[in-house]
C-alpha atoms as a PDB file:
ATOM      1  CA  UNK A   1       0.000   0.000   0.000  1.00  0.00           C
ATOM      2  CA  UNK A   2       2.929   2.750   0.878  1.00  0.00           C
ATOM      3  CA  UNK A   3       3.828   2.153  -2.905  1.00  0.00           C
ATOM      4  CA  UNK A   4       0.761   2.633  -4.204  1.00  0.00           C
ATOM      5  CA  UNK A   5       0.152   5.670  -2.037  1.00  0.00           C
ATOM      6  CA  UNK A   6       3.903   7.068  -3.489  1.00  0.00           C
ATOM      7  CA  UNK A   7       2.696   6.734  -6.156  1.00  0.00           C
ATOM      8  CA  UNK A   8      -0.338   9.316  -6.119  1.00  0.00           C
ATOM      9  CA  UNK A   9       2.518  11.909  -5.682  1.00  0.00           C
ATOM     10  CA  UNK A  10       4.069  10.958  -9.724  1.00  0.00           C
ATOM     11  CA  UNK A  11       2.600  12.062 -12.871  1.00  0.00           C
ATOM     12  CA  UNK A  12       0.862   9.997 -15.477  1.00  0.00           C
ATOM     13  CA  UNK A  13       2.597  10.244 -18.645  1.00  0.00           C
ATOM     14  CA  UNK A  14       0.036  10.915 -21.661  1.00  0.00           C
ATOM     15  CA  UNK A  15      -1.002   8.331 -23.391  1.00  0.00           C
ATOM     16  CA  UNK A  16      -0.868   9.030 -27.986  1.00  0.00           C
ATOM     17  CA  UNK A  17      -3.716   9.339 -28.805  1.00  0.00           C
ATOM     18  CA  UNK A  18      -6.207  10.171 -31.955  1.00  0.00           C
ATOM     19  CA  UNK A  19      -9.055  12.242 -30.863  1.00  0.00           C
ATOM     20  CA  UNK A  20     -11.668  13.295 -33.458  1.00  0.00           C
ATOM     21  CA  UNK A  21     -10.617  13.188 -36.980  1.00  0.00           C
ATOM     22  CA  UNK A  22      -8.318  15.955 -36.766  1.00  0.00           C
ATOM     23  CA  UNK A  23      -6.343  14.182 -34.229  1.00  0.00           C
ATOM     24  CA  UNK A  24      -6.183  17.177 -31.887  1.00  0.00           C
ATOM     25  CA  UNK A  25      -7.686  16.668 -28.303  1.00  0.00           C
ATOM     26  CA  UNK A  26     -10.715  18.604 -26.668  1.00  0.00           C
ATOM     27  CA  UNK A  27      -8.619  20.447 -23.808  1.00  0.00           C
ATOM     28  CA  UNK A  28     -11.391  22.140 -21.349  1.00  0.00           C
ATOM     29  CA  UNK A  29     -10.026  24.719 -18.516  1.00  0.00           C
ATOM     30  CA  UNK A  30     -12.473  24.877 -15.570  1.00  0.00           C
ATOM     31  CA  UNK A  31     -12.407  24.592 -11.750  1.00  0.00           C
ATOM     32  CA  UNK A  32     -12.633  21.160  -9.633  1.00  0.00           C
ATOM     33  CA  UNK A  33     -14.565  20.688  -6.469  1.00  0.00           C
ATOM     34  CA  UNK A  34     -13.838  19.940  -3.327  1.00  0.00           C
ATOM     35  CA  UNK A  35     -14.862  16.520  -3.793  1.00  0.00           C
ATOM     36  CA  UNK A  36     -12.186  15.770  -6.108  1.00  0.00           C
ATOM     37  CA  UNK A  37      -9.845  13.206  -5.026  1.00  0.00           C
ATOM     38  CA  UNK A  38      -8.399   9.604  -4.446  1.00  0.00           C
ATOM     39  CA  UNK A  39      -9.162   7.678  -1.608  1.00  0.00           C
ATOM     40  CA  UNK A  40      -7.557   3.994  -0.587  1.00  0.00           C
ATOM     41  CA  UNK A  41      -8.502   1.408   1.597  1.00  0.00           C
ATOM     42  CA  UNK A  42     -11.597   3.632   3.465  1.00  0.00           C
ATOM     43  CA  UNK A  43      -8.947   6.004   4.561  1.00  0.00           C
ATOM     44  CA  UNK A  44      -8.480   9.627   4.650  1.00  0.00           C
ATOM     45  CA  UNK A  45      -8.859  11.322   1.239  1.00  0.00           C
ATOM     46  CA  UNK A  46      -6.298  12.812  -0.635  1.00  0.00           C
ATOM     47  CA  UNK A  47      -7.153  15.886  -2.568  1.00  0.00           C
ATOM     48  CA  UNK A  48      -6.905  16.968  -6.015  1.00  0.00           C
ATOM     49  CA  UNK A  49      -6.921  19.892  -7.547  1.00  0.00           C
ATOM     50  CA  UNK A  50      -7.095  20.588 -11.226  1.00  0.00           C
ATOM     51  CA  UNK A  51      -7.890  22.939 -13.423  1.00  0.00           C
ATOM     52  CA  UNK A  52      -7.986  21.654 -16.728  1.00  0.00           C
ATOM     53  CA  UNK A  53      -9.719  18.572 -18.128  1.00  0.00           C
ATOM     54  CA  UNK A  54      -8.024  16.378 -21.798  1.00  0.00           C
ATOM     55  CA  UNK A  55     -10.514  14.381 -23.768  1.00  0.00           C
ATOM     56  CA  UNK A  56      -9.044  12.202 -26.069  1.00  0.00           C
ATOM     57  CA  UNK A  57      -9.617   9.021 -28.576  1.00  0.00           C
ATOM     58  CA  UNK A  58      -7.605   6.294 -27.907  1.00  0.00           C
ATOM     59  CA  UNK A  59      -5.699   4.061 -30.978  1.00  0.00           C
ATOM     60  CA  UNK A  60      -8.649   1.679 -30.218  1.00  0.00           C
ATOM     61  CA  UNK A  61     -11.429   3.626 -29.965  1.00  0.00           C
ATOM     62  CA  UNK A  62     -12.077   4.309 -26.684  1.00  0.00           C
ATOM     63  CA  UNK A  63     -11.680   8.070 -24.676  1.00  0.00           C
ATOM     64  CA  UNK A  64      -9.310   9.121 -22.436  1.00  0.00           C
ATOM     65  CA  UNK A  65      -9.922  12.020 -20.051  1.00  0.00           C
ATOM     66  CA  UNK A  66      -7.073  13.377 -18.198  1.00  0.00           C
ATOM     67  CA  UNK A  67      -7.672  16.256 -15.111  1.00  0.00           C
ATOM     68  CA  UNK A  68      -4.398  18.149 -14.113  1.00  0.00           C
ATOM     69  CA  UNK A  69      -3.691  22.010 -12.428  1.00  0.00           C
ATOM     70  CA  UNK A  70      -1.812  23.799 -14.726  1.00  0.00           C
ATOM     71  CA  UNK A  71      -0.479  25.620 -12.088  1.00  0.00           C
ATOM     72  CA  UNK A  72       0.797  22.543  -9.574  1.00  0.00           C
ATOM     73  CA  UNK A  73       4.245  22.470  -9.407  1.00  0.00           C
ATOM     74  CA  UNK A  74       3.350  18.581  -8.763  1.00  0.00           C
ATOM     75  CA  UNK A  75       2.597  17.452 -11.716  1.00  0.00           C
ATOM     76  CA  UNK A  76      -0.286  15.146 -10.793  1.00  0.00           C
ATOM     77  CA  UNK A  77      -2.867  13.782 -13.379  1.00  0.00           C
ATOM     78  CA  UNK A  78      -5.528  11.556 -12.672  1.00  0.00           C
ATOM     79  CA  UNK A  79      -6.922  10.209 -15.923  1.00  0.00           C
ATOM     80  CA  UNK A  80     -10.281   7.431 -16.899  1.00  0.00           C
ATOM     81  CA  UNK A  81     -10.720   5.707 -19.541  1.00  0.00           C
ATOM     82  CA  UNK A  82     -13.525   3.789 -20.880  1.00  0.00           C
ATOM     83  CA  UNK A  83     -16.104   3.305 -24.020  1.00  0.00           C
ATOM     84  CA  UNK A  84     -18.987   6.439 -24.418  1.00  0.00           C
ATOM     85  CA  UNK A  85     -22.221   4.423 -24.511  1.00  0.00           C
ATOM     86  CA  UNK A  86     -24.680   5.702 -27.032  1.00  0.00           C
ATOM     87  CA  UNK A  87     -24.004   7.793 -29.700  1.00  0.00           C
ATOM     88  CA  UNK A  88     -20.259   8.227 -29.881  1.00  0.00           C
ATOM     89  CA  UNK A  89     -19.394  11.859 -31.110  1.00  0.00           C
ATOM     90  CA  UNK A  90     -18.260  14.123 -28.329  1.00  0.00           C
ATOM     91  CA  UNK A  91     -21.659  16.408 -28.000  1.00  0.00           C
ATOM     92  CA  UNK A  92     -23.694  13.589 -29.823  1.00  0.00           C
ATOM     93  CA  UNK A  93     -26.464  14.041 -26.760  1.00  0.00           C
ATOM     94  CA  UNK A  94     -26.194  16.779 -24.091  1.00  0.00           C
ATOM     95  CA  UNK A  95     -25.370  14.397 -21.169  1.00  0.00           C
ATOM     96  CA  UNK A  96     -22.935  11.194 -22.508  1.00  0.00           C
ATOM     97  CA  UNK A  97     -21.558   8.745 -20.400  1.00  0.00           C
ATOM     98  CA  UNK A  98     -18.288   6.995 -20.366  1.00  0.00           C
ATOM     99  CA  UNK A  99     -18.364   3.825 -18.574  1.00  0.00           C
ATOM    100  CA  UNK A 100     -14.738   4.086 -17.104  1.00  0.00           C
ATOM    101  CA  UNK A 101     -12.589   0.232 -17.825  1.00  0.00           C
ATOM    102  CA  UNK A 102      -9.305   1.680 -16.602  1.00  0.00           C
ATOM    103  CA  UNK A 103      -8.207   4.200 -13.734  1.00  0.00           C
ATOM    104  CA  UNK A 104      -4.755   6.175 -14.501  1.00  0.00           C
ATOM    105  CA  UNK A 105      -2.908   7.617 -11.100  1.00  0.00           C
ATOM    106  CA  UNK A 106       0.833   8.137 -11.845  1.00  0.00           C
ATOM    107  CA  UNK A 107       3.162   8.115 -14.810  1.00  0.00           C
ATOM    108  CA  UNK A 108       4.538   4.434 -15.471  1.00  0.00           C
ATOM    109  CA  UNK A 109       2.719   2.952 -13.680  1.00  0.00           C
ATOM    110  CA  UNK A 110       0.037   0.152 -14.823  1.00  0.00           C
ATOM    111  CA  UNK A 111      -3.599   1.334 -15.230  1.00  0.00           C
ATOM    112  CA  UNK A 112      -5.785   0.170 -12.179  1.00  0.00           C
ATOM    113  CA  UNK A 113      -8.976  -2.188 -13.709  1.00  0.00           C
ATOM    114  CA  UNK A 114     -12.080  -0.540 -13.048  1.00  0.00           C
ATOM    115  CA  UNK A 115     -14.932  -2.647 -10.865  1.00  0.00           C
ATOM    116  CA  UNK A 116     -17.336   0.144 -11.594  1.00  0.00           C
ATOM    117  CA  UNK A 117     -17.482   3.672 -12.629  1.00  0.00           C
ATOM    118  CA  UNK A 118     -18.673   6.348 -15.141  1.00  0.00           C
ATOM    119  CA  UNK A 119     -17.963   9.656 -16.642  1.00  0.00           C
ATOM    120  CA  UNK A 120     -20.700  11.841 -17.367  1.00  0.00           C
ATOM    121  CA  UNK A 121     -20.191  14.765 -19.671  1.00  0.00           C
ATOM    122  CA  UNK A 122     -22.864  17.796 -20.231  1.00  0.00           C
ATOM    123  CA  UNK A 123     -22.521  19.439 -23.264  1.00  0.00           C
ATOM    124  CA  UNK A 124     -24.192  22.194 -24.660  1.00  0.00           C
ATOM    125  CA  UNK A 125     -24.100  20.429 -28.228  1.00  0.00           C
ATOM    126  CA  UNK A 126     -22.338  18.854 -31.081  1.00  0.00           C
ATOM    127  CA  UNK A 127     -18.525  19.880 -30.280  1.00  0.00           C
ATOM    128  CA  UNK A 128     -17.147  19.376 -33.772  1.00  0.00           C
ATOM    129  CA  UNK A 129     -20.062  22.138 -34.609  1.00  0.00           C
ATOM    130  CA  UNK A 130     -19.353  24.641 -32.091  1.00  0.00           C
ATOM    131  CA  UNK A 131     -21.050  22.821 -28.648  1.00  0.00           C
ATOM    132  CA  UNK A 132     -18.628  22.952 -25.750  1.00  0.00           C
ATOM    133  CA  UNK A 133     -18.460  20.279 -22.640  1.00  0.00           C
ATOM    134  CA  UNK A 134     -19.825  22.236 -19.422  1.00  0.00           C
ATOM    135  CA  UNK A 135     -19.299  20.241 -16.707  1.00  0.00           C
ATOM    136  CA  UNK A 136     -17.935  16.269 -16.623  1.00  0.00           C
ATOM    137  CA  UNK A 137     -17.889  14.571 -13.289  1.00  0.00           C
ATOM    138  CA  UNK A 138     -15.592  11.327 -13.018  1.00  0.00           C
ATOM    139  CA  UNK A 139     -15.890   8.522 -10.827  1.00  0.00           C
ATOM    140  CA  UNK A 140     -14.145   4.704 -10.550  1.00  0.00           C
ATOM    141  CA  UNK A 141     -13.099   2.303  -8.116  1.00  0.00           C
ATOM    142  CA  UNK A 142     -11.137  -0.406  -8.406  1.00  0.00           C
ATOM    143  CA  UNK A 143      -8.003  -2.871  -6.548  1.00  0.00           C
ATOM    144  CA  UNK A 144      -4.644  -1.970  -7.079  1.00  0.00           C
ATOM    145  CA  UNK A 145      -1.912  -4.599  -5.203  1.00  0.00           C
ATOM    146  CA  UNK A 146      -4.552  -5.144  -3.088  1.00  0.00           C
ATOM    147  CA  UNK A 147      -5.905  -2.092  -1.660  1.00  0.00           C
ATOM    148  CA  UNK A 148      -9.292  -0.921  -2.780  1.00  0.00           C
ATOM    149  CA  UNK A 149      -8.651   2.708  -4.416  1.00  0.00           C
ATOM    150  CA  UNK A 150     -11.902   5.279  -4.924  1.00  0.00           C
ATOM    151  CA  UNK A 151     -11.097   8.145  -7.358  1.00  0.00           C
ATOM    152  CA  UNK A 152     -13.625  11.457  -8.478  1.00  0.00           C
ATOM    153  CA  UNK A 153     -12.787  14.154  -9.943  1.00  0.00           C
ATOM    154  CA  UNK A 154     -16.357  17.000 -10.479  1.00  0.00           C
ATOM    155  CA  UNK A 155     -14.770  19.520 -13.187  1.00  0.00           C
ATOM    156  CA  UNK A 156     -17.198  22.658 -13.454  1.00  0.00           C
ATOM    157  CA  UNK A 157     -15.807  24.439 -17.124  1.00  0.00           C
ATOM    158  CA  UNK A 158     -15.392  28.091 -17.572  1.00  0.00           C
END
């Protein structure tokens, strides 16, 4: 568990990817709240800030959102990834969800399988028309060498 817990402190490294057809990703500045954070084992949770939210199609498909503080001198992202159910162009429907597969928490190391958790995204329309994301609120858990680890991250957009 103190290994895990080290490594909350490291940066995840991004991951290539090729969002839309352009291949550029949907980068989103906005403020997180209080709620944001990681939490292992039950215990105290450790809180993230961010400011700044990375959308992103995988090689295969699926999306990758990334939350970070540009401003941190830490360097912390906490990243989900997972399939958009539905229709699956970014703004498609005003509320998407991403059902989250894999948890990212620091750079190198391997993703954490998710036992449940979702994304939801509000848009206020089609992005590759004009529509921009509003608000996305993450959520997963899953076991990482053995301890149960809880992440959210509730990104309000400017």
């Amino acid at each position: 568990m103190e290994r895990l817990v080290a490594t909350l402190s490291l940066c995840l490294l991004p991951v290539p990817a090729a969002a839309q057809s352009v291949g550029q990703p949907i980068i989103v500045s906005g403020t997180c709240r209080h709620q944001s954070g990681v939490t292992i084992d039950g215990g105290e949770t450790s809180r993230f800030s961010c400011d700044v939210a990375v959308l992103s199609r995988t090689q295969n498909g699926t999306v990758l959102i990334q939350f970070t503080d540009r401003s941190g001198d830490d360097g912390r992202i906490l990243g989900f990834a997972g399939t958009i159910e539905g229709r699956q162009g970014f703004g498609a429907d005003s509320v998407q969800t991403l059902g989250v597969e894999r948890l990212y928490l620091a750079g190198g190391a391997q993703p954490v399988p998710v036992t449940r958790g979702s994304c939801i995204m509000n848009w206020s329309g089609l992005q590759r028309t004009g529509g921009r994301l509003t608000s996305v609120v993450c959520g997963a858990r899953g076991i990482a060498e053995g301890s149960d680890v809880q992440a959210m991250v509730v990104l309000d957009a400017q």
